[in-house]
Structures are given as C-alpha cells and as structure tokens.
PDB file of N, CA and C in Angstrom:
ATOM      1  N   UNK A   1       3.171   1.564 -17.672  1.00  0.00           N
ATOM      2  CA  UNK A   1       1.868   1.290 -17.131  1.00  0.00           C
ATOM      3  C   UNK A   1       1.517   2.455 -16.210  1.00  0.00           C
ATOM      4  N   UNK A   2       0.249   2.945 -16.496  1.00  0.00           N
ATOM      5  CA  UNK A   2      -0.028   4.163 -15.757  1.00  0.00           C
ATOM      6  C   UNK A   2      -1.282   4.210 -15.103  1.00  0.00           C
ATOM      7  N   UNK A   3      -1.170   4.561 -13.607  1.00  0.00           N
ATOM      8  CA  UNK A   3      -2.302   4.688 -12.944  1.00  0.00           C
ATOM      9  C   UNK A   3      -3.444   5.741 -13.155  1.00  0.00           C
ATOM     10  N   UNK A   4      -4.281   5.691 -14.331  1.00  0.00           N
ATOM     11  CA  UNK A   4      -4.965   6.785 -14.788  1.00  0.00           C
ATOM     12  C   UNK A   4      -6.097   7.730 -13.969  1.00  0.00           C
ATOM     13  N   UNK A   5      -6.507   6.649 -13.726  1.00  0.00           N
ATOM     14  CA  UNK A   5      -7.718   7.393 -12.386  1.00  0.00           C
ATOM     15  C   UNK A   5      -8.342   6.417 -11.964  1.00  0.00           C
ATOM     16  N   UNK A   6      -9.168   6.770 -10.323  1.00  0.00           N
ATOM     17  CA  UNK A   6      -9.448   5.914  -9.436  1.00  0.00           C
ATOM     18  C   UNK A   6     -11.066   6.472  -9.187  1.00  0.00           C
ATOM     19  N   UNK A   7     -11.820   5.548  -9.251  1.00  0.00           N
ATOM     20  CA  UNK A   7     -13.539   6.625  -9.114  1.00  0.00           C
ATOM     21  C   UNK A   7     -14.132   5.498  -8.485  1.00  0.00           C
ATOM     22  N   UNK A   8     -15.072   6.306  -7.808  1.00  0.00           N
ATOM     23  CA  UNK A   8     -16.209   5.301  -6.850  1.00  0.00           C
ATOM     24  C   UNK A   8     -16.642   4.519  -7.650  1.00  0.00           C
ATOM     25  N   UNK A   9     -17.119   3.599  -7.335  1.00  0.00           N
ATOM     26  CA  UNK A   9     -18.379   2.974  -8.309  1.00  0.00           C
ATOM     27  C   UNK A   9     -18.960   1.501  -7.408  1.00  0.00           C
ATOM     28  N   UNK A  10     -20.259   1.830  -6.957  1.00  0.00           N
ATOM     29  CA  UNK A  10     -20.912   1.393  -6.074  1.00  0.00           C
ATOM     30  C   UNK A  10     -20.743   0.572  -5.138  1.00  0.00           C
ATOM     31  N   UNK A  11     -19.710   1.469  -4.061  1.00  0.00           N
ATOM     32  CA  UNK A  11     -18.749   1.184  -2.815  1.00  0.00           C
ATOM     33  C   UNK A  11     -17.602   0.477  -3.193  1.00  0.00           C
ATOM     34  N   UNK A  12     -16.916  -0.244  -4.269  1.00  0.00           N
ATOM     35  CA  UNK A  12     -16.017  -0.466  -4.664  1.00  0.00           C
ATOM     36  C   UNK A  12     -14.794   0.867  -5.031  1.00  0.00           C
ATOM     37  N   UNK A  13     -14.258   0.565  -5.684  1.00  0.00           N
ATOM     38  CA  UNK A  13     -12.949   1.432  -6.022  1.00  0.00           C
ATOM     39  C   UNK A  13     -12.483   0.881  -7.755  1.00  0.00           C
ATOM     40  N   UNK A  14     -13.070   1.725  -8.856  1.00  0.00           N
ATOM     41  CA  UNK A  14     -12.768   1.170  -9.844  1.00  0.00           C
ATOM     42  C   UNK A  14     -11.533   1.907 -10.261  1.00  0.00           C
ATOM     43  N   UNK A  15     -10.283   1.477 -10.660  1.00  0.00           N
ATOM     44  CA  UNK A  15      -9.112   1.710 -11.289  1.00  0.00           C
ATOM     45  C   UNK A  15      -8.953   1.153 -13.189  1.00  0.00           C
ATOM     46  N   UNK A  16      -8.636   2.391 -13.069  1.00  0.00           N
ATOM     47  CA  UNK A  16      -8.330   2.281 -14.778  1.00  0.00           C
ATOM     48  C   UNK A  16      -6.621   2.743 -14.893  1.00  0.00           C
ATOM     49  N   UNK A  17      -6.335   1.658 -15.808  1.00  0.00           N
ATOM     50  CA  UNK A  17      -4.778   1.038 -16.227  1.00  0.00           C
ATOM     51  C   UNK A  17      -4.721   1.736 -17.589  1.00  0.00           C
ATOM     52  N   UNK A  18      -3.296   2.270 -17.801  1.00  0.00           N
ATOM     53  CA  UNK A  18      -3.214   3.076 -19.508  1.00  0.00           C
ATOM     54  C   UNK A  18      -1.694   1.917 -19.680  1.00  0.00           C
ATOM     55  N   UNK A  19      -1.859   1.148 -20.528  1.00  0.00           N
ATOM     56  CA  UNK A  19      -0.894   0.487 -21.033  1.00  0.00           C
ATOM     57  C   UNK A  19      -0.431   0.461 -22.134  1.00  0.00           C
ATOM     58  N   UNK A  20       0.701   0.702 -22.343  1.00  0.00           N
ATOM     59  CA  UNK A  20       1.497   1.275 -24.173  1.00  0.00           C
ATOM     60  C   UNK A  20       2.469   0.093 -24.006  1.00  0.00           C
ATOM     61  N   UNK A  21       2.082  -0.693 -24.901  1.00  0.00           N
ATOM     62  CA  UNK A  21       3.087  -1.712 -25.169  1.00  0.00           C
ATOM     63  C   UNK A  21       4.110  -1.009 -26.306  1.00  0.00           C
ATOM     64  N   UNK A  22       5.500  -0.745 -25.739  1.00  0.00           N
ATOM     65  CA  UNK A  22       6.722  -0.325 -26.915  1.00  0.00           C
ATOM     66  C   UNK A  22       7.026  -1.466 -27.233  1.00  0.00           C
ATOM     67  N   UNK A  23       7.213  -2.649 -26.845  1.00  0.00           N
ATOM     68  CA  UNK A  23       8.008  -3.741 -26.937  1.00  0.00           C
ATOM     69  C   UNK A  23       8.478  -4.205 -28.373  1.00  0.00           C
ATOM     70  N   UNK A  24       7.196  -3.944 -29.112  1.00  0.00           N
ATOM     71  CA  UNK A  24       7.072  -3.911 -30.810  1.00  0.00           C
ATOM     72  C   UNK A  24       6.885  -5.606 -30.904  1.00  0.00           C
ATOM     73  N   UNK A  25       6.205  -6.595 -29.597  1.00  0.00           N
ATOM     74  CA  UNK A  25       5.848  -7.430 -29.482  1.00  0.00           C
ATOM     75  C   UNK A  25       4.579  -7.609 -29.284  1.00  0.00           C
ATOM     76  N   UNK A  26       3.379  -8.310 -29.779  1.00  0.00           N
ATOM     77  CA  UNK A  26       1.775  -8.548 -28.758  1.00  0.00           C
ATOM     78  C   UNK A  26       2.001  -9.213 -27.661  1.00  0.00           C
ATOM     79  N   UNK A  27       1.439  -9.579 -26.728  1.00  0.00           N
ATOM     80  CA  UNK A  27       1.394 -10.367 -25.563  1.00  0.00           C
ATOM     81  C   UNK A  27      -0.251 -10.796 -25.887  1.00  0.00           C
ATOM     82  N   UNK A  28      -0.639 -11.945 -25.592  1.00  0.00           N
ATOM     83  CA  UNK A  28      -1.749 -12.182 -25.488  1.00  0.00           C
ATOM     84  C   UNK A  28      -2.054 -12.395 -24.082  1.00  0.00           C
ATOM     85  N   UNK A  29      -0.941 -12.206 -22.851  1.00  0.00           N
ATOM     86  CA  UNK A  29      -1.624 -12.570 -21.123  1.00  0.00           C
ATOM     87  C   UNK A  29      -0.109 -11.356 -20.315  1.00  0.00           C
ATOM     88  N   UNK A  30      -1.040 -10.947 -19.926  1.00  0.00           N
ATOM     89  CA  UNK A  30      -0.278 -10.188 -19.253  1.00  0.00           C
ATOM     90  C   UNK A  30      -1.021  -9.943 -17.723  1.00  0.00           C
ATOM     91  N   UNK A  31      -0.225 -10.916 -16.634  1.00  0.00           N
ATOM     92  CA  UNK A  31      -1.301 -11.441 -15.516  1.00  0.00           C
ATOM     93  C   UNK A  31      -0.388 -10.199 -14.275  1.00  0.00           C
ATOM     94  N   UNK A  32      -1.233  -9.480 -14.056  1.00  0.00           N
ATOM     95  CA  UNK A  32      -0.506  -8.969 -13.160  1.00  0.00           C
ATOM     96  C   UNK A  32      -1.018  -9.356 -11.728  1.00  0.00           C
ATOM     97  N   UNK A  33       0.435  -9.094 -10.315  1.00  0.00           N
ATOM     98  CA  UNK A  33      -0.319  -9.009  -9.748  1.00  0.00           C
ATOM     99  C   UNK A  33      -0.189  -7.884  -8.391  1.00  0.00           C
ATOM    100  N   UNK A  34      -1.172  -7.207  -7.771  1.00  0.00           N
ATOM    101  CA  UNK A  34      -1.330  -5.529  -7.535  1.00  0.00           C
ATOM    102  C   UNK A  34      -1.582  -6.288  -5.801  1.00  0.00           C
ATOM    103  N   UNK A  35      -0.970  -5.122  -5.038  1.00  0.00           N
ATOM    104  CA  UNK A  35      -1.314  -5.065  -3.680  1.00  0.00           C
ATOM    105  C   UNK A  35      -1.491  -3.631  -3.436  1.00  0.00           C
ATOM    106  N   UNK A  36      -2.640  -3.365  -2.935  1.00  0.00           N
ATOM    107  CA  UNK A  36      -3.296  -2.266  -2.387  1.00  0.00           C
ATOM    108  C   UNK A  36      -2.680  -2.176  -1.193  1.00  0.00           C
ATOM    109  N   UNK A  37      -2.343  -0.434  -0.569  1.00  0.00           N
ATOM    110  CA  UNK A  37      -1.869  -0.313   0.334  1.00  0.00           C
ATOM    111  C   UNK A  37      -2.932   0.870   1.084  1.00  0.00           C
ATOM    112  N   UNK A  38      -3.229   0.867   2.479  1.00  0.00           N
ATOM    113  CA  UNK A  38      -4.148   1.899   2.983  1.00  0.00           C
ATOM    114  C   UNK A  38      -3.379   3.161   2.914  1.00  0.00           C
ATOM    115  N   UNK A  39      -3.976   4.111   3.692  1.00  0.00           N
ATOM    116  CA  UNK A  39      -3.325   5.559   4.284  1.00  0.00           C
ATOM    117  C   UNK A  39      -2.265   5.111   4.923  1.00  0.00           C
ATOM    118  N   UNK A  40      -2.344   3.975   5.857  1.00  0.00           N
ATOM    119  CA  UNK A  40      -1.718   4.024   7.122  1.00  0.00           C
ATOM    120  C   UNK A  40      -0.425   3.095   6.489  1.00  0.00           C
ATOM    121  N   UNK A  41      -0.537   2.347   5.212  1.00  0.00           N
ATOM    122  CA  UNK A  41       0.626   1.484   4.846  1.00  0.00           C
ATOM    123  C   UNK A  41       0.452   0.239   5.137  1.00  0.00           C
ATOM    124  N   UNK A  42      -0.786  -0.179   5.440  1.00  0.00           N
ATOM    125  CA  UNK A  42      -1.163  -1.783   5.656  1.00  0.00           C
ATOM    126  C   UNK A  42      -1.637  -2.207   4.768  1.00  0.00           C
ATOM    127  N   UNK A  43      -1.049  -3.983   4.132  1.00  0.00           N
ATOM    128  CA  UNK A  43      -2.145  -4.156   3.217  1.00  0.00           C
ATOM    129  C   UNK A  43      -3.683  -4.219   3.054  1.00  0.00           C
ATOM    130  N   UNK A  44      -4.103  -3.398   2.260  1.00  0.00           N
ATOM    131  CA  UNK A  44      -5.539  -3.700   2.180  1.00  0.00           C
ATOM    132  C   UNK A  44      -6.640  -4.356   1.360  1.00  0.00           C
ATOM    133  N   UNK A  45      -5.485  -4.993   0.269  1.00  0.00           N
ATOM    134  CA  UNK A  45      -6.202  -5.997  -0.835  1.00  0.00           C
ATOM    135  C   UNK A  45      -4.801  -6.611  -1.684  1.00  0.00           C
ATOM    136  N   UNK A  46      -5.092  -7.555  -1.988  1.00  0.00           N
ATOM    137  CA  UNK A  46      -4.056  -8.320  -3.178  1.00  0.00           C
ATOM    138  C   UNK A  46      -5.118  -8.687  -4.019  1.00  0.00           C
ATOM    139  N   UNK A  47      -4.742  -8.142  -5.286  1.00  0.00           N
ATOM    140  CA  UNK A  47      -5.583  -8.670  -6.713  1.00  0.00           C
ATOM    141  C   UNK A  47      -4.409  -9.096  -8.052  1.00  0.00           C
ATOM    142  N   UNK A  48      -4.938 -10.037  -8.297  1.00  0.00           N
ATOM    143  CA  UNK A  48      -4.552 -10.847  -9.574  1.00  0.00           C
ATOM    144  C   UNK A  48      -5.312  -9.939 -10.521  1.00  0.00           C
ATOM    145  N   UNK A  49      -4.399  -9.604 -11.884  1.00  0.00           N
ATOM    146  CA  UNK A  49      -5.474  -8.937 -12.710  1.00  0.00           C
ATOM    147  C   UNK A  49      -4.908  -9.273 -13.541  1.00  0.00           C
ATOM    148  N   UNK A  50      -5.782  -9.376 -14.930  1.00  0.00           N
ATOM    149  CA  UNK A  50      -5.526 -10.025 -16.191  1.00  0.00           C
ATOM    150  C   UNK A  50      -5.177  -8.684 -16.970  1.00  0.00           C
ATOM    151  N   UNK A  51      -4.091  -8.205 -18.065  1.00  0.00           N
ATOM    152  CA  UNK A  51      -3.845  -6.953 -18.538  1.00  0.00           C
ATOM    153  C   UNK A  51      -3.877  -7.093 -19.769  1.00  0.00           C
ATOM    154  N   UNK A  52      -4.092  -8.417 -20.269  1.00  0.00           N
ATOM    155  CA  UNK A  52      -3.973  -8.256 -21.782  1.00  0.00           C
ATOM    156  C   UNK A  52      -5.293  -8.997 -22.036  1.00  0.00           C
ATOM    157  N   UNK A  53      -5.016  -9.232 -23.590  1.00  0.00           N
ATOM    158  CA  UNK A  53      -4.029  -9.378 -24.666  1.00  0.00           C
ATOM    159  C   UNK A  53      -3.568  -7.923 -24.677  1.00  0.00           C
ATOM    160  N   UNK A  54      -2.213  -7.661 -25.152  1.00  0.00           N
ATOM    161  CA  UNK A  54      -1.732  -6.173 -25.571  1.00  0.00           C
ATOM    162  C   UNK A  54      -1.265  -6.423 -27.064  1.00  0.00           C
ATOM    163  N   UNK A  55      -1.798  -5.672 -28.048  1.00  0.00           N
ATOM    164  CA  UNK A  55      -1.291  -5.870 -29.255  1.00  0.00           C
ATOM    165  C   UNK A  55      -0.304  -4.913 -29.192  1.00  0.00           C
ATOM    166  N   UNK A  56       1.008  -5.325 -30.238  1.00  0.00           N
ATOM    167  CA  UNK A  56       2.581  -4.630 -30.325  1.00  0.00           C
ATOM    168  C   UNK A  56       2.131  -3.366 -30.832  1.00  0.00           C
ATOM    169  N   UNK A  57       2.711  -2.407 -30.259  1.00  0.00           N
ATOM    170  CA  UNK A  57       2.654  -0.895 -30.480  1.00  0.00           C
ATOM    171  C   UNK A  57       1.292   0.124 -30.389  1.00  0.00           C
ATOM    172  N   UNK A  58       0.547  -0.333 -29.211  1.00  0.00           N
ATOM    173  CA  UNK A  58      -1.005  -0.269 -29.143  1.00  0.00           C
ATOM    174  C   UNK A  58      -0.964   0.195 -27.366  1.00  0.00           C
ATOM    175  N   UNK A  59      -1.500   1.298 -27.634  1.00  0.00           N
ATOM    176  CA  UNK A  59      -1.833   1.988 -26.359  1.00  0.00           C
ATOM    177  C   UNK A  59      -3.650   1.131 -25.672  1.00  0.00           C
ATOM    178  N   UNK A  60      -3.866   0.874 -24.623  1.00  0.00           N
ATOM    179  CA  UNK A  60      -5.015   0.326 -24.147  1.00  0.00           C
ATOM    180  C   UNK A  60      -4.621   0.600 -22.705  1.00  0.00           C
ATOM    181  N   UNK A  61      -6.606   0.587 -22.408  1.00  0.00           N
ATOM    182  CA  UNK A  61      -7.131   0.755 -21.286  1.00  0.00           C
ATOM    183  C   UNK A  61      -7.704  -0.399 -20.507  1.00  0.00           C
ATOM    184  N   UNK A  62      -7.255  -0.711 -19.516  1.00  0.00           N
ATOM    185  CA  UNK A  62      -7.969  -1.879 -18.519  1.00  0.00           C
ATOM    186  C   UNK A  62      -8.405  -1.058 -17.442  1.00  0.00           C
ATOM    187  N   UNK A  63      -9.898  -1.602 -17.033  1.00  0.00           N
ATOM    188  CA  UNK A  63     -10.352  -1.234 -15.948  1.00  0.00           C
ATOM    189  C   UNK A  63     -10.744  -2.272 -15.036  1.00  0.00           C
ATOM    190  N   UNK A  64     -11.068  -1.937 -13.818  1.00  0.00           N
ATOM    191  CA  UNK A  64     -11.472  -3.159 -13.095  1.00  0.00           C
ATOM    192  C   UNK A  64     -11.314  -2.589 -11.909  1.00  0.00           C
ATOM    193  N   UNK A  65     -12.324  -3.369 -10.912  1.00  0.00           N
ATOM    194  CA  UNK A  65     -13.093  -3.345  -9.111  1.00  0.00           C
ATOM    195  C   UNK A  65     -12.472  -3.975  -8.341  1.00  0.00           C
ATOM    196  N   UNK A  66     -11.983  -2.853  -7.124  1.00  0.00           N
ATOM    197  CA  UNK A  66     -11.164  -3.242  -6.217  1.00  0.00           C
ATOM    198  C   UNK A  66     -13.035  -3.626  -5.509  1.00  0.00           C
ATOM    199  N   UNK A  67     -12.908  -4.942  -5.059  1.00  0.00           N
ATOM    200  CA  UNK A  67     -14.496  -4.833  -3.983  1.00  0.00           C
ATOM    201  C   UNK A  67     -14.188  -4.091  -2.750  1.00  0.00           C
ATOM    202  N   UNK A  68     -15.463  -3.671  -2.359  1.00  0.00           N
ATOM    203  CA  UNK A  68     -15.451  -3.203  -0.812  1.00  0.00           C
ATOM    204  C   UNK A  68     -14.208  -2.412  -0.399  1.00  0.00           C
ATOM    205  N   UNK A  69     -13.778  -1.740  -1.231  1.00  0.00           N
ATOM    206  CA  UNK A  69     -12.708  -0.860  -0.882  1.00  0.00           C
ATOM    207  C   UNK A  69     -12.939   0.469  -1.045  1.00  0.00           C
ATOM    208  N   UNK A  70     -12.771   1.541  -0.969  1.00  0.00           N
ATOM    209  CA  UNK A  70     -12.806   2.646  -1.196  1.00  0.00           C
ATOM    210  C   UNK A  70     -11.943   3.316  -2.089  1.00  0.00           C
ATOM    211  N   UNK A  71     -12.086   4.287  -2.875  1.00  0.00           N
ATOM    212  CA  UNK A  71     -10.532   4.934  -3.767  1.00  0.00           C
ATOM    213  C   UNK A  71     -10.073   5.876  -2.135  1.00  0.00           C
ATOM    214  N   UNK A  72     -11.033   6.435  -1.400  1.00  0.00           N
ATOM    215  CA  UNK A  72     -10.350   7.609  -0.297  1.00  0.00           C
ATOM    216  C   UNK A  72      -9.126   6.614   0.111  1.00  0.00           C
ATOM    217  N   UNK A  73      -9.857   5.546   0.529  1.00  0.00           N
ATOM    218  CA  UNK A  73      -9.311   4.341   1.774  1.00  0.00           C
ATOM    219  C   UNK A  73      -7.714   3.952   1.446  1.00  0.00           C
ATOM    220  N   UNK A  74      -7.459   3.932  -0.440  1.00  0.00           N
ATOM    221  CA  UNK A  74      -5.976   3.678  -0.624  1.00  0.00           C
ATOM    222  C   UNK A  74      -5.043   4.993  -0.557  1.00  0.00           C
ATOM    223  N   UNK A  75      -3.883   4.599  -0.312  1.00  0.00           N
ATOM    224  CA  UNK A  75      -2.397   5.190  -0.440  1.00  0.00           C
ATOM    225  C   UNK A  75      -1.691   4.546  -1.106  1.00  0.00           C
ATOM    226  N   UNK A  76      -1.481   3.345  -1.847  1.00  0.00           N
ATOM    227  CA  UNK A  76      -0.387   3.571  -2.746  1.00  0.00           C
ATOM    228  C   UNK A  76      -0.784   1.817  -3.220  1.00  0.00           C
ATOM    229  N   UNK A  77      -0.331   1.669  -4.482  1.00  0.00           N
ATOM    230  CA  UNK A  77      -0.798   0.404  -5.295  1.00  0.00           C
ATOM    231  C   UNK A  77       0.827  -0.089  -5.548  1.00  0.00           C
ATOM    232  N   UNK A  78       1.235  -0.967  -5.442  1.00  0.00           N
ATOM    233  CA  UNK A  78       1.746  -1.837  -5.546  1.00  0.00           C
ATOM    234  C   UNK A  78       2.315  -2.576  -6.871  1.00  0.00           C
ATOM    235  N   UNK A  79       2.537  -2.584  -7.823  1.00  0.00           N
ATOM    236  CA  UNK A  79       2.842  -3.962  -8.524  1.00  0.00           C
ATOM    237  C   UNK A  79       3.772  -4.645  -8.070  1.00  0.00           C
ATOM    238  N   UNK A  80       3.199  -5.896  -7.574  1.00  0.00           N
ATOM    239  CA  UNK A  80       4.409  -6.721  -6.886  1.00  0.00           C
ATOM    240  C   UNK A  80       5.247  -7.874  -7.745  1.00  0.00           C
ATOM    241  N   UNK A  81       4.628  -8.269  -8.953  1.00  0.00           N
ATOM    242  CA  UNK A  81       5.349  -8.944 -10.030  1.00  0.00           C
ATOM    243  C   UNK A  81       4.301  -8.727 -10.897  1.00  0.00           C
ATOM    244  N   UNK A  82       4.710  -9.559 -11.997  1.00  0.00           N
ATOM    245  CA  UNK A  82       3.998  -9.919 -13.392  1.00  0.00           C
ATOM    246  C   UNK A  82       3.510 -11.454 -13.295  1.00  0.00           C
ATOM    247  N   UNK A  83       2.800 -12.216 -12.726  1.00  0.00           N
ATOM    248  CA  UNK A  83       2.545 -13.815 -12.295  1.00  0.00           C
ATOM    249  C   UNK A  83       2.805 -14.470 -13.382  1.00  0.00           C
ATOM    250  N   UNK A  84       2.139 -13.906 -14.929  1.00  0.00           N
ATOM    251  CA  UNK A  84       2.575 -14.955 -15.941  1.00  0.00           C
ATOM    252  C   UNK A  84       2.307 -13.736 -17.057  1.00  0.00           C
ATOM    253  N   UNK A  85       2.985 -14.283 -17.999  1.00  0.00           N
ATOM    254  CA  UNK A  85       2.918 -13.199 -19.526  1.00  0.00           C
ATOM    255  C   UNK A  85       3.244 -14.066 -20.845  1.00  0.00           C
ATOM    256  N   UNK A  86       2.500 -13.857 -21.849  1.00  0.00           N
ATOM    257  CA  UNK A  86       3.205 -14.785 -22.772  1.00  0.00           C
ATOM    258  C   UNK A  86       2.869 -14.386 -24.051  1.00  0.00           C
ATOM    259  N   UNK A  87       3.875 -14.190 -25.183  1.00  0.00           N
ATOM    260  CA  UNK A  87       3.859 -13.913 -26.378  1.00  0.00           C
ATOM    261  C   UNK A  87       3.502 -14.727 -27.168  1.00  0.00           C
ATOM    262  N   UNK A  88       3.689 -14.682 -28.307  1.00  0.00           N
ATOM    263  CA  UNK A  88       3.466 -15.411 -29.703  1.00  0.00           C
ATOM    264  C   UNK A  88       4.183 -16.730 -29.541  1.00  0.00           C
ATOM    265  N   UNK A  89       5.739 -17.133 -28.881  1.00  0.00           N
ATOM    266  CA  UNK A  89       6.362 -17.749 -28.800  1.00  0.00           C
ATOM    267  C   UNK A  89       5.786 -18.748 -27.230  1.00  0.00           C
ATOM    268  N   UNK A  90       5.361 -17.988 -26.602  1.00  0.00           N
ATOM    269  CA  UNK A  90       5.285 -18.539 -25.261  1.00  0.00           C
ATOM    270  C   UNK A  90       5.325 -17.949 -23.912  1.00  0.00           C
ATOM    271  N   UNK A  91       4.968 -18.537 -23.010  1.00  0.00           N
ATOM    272  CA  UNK A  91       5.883 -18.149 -21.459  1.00  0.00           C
ATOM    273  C   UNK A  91       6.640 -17.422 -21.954  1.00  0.00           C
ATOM    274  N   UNK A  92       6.724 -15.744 -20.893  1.00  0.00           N
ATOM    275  CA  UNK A  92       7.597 -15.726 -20.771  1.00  0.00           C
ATOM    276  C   UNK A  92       8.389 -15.479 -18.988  1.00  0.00           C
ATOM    277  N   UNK A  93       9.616 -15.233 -18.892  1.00  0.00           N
ATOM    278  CA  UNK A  93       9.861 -14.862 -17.699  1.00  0.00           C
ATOM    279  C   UNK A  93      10.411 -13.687 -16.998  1.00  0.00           C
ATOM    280  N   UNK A  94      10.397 -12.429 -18.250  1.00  0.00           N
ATOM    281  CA  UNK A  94      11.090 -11.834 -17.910  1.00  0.00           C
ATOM    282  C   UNK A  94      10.381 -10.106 -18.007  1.00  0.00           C
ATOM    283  N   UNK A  95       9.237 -10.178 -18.274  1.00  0.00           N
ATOM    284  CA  UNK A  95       7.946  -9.117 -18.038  1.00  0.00           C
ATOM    285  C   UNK A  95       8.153  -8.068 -17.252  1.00  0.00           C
ATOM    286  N   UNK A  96       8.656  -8.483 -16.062  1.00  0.00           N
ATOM    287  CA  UNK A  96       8.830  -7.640 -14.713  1.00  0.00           C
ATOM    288  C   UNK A  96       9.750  -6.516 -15.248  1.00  0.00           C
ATOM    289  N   UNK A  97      10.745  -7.124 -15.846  1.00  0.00           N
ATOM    290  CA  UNK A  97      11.706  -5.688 -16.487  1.00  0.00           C
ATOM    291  C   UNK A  97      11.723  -5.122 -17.138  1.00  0.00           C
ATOM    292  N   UNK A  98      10.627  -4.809 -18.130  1.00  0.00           N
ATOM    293  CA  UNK A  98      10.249  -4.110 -19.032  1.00  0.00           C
ATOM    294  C   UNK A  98       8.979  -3.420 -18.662  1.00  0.00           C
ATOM    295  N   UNK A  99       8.313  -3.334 -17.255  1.00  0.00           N
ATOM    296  CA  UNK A  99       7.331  -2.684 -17.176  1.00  0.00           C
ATOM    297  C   UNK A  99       7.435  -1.879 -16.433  1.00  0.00           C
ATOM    298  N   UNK A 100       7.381  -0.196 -16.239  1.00  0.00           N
ATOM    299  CA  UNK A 100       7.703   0.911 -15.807  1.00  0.00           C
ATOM    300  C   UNK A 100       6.173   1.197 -15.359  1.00  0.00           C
ATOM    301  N   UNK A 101       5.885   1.690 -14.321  1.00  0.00           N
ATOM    302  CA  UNK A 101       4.744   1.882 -13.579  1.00  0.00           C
ATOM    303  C   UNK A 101       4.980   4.174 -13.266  1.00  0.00           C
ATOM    304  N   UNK A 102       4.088   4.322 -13.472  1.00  0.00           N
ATOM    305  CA  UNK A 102       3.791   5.941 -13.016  1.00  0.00           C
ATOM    306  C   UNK A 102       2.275   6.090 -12.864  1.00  0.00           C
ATOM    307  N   UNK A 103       1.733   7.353 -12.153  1.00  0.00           N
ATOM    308  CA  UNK A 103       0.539   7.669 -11.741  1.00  0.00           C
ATOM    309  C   UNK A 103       0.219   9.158 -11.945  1.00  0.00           C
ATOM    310  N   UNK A 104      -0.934   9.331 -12.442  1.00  0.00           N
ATOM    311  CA  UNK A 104      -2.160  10.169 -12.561  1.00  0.00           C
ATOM    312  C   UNK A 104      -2.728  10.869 -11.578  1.00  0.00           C
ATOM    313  N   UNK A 105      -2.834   9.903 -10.278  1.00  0.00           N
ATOM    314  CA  UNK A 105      -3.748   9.973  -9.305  1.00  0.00           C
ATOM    315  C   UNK A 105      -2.730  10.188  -8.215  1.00  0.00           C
ATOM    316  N   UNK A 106      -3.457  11.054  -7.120  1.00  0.00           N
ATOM    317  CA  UNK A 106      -2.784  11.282  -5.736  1.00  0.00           C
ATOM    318  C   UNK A 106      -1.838  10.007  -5.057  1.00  0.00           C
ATOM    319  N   UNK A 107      -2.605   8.792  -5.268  1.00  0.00           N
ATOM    320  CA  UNK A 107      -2.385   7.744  -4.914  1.00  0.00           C
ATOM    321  C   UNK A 107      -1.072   6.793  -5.953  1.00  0.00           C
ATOM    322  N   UNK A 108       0.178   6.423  -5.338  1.00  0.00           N
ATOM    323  CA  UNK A 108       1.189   6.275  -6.137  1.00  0.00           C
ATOM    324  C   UNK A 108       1.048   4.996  -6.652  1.00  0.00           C
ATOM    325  N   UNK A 109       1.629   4.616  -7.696  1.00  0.00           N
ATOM    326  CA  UNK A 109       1.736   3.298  -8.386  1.00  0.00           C
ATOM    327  C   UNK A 109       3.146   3.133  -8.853  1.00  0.00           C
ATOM    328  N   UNK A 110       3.568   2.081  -7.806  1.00  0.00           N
ATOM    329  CA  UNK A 110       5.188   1.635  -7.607  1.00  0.00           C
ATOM    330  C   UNK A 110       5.313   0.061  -8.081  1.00  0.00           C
ATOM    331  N   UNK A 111       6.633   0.280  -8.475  1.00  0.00           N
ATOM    332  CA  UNK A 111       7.030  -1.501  -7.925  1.00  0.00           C
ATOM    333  C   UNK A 111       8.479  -1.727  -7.885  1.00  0.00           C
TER     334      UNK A 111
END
C-alpha cells in the first residue's frame, strides 16, 4: 500500500492510496483504519476508510478527504490496523500481515 500523493483540494487534504493486491485473492472490504499525525507528532485526525473491493492481482487507486486538514499541516500517516477485511470465504483476521505500507510523498506512511 502506497502513499501516492497528497494535494489540496478545497481546504481539505485529499490522499490518494496505490494498492496491488499480490495475494492472488479478491477482497471485497478492506476497512482500514489511518491516524494522521501533525509536524509536531500529535494526533490530528483518525479516519476509517473503506479500500476495497480489491480484485486478486489488480493494482487500484483509492482516493479520499482528510476534512479541514491541510496536506502542509501532516507529518506522518499512520495505519493503525485493518478494522475488518473479507474475502470470498469471509471475515477475515489476519489482513494486518500481509499489508506493507511505503510513501511517495515527503510525508511517511507507517504501521
């Protein structure tokens, strides 16, 4: 999962997600969930974000609005788990370990 780029968009902070599912599985929910961190290292937003459906072996783009935030205003994004994910079969629980996070942007994307 890759932090592709971060752009204004009318006083918000829109972030765009590059996601390559290898798994050679689809996911139809892939719920993440992201904590924004300032310059200074304080939190400055927690967002729930929806990442799928991801079809198996399919590179995709999610975008989506941090509100009232700025892109200057962050220092570093967070993934703090995976809340829920689920395949063909179901629930699953184990998402968190198969998802590798890197960044594009000045601003780091950890977990």
């Amino acid at each position: 999962m890759e932090l592709n780029k971060l752009a204004p968009h009318e006083g918000d902070c829109q972030v765009y997600l590059v996601l390559e599912n290898g798994t050679g599985e689809a996911f139809k929910s892939l719920k993440l969930d992201l904590v924004m961190f300032d310059t200074q290292g304080i939190v400055a937003r927690r967002l729930a974000v929806e990442a799928g459906p991801l079809p198996a072996g399919k590179t995709s783009l999610k975008a989506f609005d941090i509100n009232d935030l700025s892109c200057n205003s962050l220092g570093r994004i967070l993934l703090n788990d995976v809340m829920s994910c689920e395949d063909a079969a179901g629930a699953r629980k184990d998402c968190l370990t198969f998802v590798s996070t890197s960044a594009r942007t000045k601003v780091p994307f950890v977990k």
